[in-house]
Protein backbone atom coordinates (compact mmCIF):
# COMPACT_ATOMS: atom_id res chain seq x y z
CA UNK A 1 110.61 70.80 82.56
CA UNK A 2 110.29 74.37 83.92
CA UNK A 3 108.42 74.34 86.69
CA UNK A 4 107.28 78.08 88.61
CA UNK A 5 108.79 79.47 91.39
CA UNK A 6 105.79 78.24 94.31
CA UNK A 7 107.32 74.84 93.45
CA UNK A 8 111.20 75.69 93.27
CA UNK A 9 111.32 76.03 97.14
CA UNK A 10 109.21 74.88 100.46
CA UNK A 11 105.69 75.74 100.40
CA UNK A 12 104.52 77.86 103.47
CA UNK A 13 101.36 76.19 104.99
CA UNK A 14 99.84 79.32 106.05
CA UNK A 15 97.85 77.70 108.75
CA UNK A 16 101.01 77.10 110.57
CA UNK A 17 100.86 80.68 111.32
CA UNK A 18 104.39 82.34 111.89
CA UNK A 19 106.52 84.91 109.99
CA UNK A 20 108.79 84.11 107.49
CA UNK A 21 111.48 86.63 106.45
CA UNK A 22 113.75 87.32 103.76
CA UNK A 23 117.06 88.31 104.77
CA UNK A 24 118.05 89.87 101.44
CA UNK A 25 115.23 92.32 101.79
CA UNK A 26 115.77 92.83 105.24
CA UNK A 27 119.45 93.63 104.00
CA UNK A 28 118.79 96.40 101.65
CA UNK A 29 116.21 97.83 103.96
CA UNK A 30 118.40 98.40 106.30
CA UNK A 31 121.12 99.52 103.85
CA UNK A 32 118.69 102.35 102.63
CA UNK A 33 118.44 103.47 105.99
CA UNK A 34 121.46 103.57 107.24
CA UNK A 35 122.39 105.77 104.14
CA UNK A 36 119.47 108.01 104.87
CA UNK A 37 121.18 108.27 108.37
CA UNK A 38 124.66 109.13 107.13
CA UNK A 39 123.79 111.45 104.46
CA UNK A 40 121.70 113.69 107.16
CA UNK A 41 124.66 113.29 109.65
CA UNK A 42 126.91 114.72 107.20
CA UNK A 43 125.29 117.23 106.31
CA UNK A 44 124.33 118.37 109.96
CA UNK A 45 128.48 118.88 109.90
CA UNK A 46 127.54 121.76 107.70
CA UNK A 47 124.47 122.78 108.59
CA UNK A 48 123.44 122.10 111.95
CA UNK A 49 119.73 123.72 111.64
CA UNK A 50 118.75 121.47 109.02
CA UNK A 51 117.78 118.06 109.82
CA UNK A 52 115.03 115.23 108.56
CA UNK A 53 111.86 116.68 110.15
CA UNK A 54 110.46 114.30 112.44
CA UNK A 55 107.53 113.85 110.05
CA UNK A 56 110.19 113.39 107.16
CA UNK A 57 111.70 110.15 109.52
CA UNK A 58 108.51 109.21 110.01
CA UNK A 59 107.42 108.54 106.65
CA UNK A 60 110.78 106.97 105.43
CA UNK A 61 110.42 104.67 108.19
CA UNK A 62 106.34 104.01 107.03
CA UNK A 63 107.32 103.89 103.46
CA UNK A 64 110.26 101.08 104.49
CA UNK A 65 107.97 99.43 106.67
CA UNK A 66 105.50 99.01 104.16
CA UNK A 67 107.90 97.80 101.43
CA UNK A 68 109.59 95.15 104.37
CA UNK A 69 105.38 94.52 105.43
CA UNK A 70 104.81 93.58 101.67
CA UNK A 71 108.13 91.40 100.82
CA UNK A 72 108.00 89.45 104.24
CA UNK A 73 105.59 87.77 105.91
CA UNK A 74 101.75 86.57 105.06
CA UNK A 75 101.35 88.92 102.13
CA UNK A 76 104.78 87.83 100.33
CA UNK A 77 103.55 84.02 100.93
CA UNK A 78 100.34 84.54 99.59
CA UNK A 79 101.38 86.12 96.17
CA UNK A 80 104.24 84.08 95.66
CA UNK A 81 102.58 80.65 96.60
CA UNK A 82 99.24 81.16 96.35
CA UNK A 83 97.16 83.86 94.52
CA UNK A 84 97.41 86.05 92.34
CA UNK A 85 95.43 88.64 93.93
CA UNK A 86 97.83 88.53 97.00
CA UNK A 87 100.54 89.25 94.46
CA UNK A 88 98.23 92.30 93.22
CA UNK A 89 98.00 94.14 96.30
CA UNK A 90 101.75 93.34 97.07
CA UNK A 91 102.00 95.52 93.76
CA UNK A 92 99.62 98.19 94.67
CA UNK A 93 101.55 98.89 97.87
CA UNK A 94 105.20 98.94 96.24
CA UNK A 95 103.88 101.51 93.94
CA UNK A 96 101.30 103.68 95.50
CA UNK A 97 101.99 103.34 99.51
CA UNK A 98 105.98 102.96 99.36
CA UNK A 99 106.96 105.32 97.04
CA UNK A 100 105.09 108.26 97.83
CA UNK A 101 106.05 107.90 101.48
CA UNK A 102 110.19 107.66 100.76
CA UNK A 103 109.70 110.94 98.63
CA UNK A 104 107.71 112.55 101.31
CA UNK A 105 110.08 111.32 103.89
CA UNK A 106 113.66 112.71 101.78
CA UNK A 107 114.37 116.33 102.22
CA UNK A 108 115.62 117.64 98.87
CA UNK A 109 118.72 118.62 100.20
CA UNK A 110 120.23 115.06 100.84
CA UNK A 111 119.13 114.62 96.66
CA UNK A 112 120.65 117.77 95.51
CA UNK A 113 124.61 116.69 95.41
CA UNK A 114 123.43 114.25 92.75
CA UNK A 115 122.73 116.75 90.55
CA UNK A 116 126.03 118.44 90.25
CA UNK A 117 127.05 116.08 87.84
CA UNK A 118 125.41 116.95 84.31
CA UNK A 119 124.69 113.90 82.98
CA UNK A 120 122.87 112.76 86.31
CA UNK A 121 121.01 116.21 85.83
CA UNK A 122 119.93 116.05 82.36
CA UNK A 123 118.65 112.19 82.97
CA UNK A 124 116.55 113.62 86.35
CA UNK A 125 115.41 116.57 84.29
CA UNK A 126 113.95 114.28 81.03
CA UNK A 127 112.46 111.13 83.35
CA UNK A 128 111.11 113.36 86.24
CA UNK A 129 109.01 115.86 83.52
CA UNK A 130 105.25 114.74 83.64
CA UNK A 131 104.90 112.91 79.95
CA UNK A 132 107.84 111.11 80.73
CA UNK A 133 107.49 109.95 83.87
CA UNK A 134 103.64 108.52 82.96
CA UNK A 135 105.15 107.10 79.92
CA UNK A 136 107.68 105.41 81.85
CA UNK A 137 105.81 104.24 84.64
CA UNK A 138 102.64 102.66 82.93
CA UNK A 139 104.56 101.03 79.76
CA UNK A 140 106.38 99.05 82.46
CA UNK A 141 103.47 98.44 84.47
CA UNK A 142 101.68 97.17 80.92
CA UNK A 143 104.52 95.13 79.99
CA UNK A 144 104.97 93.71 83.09
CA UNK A 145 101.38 91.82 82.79
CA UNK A 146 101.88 90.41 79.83
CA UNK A 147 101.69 86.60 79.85
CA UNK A 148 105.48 85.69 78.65
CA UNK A 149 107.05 87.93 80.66
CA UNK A 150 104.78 87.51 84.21
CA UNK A 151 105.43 83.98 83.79
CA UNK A 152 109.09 84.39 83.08
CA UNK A 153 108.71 86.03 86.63
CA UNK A 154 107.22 83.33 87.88
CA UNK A 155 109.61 80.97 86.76
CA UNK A 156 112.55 82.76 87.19
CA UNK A 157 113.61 83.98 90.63
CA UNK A 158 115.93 87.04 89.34
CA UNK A 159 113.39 87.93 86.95
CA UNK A 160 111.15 88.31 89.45
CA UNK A 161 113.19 90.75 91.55
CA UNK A 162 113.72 92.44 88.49
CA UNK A 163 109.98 92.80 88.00
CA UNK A 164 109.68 94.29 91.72
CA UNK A 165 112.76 97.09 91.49
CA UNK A 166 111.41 98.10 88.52
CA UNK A 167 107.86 98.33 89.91
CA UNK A 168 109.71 100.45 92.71
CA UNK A 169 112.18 102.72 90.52
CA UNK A 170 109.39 103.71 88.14
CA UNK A 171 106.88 104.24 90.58
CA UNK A 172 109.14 106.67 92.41
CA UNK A 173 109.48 108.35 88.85
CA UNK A 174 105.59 108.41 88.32
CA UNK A 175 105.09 110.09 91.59
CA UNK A 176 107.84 112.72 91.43
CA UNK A 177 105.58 115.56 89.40
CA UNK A 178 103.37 115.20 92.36
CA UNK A 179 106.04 115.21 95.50
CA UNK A 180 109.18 116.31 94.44
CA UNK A 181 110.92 117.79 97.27
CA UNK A 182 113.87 119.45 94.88
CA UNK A 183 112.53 122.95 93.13
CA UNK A 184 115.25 122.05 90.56
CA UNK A 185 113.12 119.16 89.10
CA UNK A 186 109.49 121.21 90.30
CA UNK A 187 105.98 119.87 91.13
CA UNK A 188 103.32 120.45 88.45
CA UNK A 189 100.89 123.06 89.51
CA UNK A 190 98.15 122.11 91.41
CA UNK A 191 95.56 122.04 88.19
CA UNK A 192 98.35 119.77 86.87
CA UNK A 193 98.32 117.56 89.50
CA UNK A 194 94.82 116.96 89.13
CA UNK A 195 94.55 116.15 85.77
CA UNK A 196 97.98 113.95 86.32
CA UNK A 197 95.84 112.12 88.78
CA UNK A 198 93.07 111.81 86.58
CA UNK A 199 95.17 110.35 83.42
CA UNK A 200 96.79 107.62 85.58
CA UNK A 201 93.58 105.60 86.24
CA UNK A 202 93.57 105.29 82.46
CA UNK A 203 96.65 102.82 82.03
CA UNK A 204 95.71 100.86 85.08
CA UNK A 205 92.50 100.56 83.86
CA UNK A 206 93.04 99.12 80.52
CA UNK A 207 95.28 96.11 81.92
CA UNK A 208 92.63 95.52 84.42
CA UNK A 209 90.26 94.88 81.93
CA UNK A 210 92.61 92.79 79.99
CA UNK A 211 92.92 90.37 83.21
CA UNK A 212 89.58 90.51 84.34
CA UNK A 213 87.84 89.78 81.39
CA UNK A 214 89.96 87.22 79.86
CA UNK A 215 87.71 83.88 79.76
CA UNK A 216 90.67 81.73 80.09
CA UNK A 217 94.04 81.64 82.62
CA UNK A 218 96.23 84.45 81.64
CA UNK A 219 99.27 83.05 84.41
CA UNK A 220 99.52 79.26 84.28
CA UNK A 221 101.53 79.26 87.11
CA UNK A 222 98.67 80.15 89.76
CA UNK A 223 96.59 77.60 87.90
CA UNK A 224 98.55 74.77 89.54
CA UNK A 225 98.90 76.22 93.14
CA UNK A 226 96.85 75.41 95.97
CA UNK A 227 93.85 77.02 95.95
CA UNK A 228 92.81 79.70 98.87
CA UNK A 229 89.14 81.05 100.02
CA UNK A 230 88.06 78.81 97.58
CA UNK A 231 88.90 80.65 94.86
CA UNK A 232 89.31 79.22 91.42
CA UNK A 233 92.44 80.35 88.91
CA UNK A 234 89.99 82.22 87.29
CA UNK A 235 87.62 83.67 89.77
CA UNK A 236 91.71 84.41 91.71
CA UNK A 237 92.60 86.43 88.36
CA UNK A 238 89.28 88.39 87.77
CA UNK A 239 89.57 89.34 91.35
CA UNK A 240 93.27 90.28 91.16
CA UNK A 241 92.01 92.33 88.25
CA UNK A 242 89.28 94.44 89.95
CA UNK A 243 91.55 94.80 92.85
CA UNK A 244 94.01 96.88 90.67
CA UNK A 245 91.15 98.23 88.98
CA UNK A 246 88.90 100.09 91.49
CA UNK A 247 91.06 100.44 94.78
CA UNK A 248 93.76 101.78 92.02
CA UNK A 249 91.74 103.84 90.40
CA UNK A 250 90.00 105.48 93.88
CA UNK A 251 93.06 105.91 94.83
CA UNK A 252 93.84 108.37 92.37
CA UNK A 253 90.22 109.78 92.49
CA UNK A 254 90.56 110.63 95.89
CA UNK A 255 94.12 112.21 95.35
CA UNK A 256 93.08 114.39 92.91
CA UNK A 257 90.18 115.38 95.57
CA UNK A 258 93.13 115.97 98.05
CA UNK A 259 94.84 118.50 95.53
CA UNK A 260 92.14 120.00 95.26
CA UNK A 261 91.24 121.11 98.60
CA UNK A 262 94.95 121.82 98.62
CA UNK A 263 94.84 124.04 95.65
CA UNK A 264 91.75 126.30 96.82
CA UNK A 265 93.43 126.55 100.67
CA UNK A 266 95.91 127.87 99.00
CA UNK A 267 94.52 130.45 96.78
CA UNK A 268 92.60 131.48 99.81
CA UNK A 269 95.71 132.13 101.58
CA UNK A 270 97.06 133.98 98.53
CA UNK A 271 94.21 136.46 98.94
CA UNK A 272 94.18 136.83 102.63
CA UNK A 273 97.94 137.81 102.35
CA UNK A 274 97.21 140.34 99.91
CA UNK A 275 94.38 141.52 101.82
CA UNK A 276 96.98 142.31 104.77
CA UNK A 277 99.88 143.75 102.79
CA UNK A 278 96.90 145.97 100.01
């Protein structure tokens, strides 16, 4: 018999306290990093005066911190052993804290050799386009939390990497109308932004009402772990639901209030510019 995942290897008693780490994640981490490194030392060979910003470093380092914070340690045990709440908010942060802070953190420079090739270009120019990149983003989110294939993830330890790269590579997708730091594959406008904003609270909100008001357990496999807080599997679930359902959505809320303020600084330094050269 199949059995999920919280019972294929040792259960972490969370009282125990302690840190447990994965060494594959730590792995790749580092991996991305290093290549981060490289790239910008090569091209300081050719262009001295152009290096990662210190804020740029910064917010790689943030946005790998928060993806090691979130696959390591209490939050990873909690969501894999435990609740499926924990396992919400470890989503949340893969796609709305990680991936905004690797774009902000890559100069567009160290992206732009990839786009010499034309195939590479044409892909970048379709997925990265605004109807695309929503389309592409919540459809996998969607699918994602549908019974058969959450609990193949929680069954099946490669489908549940799976489930997290995908999380990560169309996240980074979703977010690129809003931060892209190449002009070749451009920002919307700030009015776009806005309403971009706006329109992604819709998708997240229809699955959270799936999950929170089903009357029965939607993911068996949380059903037979250990329960936490004193949370039933159901009470767990409705609560994993309204965690993706209001922080996600003010999330976005308070983006698009962000762009905002962005948009009409701007236009007022448009007009005091043309005050000085009129």
């Amino acid at each position: 018999m199949l059995r999920p995942l919280l019972f294929l290897h040792p259960r972490v008693d969370l009282s125990q306290g302690g840190f447990t780490l994965h060494w594959s994640t730590v792995i790749g981490l580092l991996a991305l990093w290093a290549l981060y490194e490289w790239r910008a030392a090569v091209h300081a060979r050719t262009d001295a005066a152009q290096r990662p910003s210190v804020l740029q470093r910064a917010c790689l380092i943030a946005g790998l911190g928060a993806m090691f914070g979130t696959l390591n340690g209490p939050l990873h045990d909690i969501s894999d052993y435990y609740l499926f709440t924990g396992h919400m908010v470890q989503h949340l942060v893969l796609t709305f804290v990680t991936p905004p802070l690797l774009l902000l953190g890559t100069p567009g420079w160290m992206l732009r050799p990839a786009l010499r090739s034309r195939p590479v270009a044409a892909f970048a120019r379709f997925v990265t386009t605004p109807r695309a990149a929503f389309a592409i983003f919540n459809l996998t989110l969607a699918t994602w939390h549908l019974p058969p294939l959450y609990n193949s993830a929680m069954y099946y330890h490669p489908v549940h990497i799976g489930q997290h790269l995908m999380f990560l590579v169309t996240a980074v997708i979703v977010w690129w109308p809003l931060l892209s730091p190449l002009p070749e594959l451009p920002r919307l406008s700030y009015p776009g932004q806005m309403l971009y904003s706006f329109l992604m609270t819709l998708p997240m909100t229809v699955v959270s009402i799936f999950i929170v008001y089903s009357d029965h357990v939607l993911y068996p496999a949380y059903a037979s772990a250990p329960r936490l807080w004193g949370l039933s599997p159901l009470e767990d679930q409705r609560l994993g639901g309204l965690i993706m359902w209001i922080p996600g959505g003010l999330f976005f809320y308070l983006l698009a209030s962000v762009i905002f303020f962005r948009w009409q600084s701007s236009s007022r330094d448009d007009q005091a510019g043309a005050q000085v050269a009129g």
